[in-house]
Protein backbone atom coordinates (compact mmCIF):
# COMPACT_ATOMS: atom_id res chain seq x y z
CA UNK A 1 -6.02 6.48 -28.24
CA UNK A 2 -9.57 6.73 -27.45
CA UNK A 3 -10.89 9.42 -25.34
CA UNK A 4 -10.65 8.12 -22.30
CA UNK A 5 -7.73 7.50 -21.87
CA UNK A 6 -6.54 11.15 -22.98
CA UNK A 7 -8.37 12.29 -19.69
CA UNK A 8 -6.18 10.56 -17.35
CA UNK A 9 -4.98 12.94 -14.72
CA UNK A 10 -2.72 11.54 -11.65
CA UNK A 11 -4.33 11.52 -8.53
CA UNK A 12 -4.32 14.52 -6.24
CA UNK A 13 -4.59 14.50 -2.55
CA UNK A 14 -6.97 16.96 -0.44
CA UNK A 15 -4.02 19.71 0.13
CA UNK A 16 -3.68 19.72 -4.23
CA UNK A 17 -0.29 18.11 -3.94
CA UNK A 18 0.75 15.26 -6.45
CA UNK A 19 0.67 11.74 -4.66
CA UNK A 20 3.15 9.30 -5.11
CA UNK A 21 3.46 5.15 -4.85
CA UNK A 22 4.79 3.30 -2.42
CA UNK A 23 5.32 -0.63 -2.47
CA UNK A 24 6.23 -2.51 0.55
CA UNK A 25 7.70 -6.08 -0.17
CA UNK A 26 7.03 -8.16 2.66
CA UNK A 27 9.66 -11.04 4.36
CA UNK A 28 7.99 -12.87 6.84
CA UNK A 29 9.15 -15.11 9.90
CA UNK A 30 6.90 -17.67 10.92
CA UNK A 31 7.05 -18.17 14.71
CA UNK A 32 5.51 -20.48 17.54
CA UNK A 33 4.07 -19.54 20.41
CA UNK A 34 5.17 -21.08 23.90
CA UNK A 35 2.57 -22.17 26.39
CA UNK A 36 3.55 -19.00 28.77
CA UNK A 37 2.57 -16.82 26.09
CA UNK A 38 5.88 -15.98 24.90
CA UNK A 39 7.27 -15.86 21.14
CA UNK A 40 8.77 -19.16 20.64
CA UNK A 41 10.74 -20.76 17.72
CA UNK A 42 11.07 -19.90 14.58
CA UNK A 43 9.38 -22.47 12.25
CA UNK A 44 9.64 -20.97 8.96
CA UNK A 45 12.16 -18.78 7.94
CA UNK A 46 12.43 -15.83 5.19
CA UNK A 47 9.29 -16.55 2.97
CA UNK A 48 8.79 -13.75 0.42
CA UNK A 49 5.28 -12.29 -0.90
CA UNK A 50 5.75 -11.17 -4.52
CA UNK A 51 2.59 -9.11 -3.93
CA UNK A 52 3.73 -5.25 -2.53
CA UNK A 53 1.43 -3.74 -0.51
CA UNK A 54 0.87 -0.65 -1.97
CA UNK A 55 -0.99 3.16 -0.89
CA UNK A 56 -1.17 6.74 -2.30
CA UNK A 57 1.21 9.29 -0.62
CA UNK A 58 1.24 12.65 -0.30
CA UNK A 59 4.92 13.88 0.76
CA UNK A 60 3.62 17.92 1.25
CA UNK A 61 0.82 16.97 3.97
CA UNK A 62 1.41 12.90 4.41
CA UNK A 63 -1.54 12.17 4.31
CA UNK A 64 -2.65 8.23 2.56
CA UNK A 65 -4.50 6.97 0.10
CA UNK A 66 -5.69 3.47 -1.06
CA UNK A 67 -4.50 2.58 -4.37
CA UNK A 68 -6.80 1.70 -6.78
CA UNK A 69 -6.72 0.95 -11.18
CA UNK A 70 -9.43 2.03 -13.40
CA UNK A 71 -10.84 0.51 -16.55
CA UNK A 72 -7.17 0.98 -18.51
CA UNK A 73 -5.18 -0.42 -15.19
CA UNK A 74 -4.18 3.05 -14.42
CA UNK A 75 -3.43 3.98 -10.78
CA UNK A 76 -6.52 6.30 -9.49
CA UNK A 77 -6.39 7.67 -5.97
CA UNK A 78 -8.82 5.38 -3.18
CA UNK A 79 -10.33 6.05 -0.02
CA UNK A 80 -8.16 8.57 2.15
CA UNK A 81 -6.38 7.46 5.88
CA UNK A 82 -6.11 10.09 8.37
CA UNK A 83 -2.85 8.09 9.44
CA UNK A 84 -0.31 5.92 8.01
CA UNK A 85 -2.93 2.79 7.57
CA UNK A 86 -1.55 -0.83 9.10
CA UNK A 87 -1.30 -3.50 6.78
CA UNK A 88 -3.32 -6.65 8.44
């Protein structure tokens, strides 16, 4: 093991509290969209992304993190949301 990677320490959030990971697996509808504007039919249905959508967590003062990896692909705390971010 080579220095480095003996320093690891899991991320923190601002209140000093541990974070956690969350994944969110995503199953989308795909659906038109009628000339008035409205939702419409459904064209595709139940496609899966294998990719989760992942943030940092902090369950004491909730607030969120972006995930991010380092050099060894360990999970390292991101850039902090003052809210629950929305996936786009």
């Amino acid at each position: 093991m080579t220095p480095s990677e003996a320093e690891y320490q899991r991320p923190m959030c601002h209140c000093g509290h541990e974070l956690v990971l969350f994944e969110e697996y995503v199953n989308e509808m795909c659906k038109a969209i009628t000339e008035q504007g409205k939702i419409g039919t459904t064209l595709k249905r139940g496609f899966f992304k294998n990719e989760p959508r992942r943030t940092l967590r902090c369950l004491k003062c909730r607030n969120y993190y972006d995930v991010g990896f380092d050099e060894h692909n360990r999970v390292v705390r991101g850039r902090k949301h003052s809210v629950r971010r929305v996936h786009a």
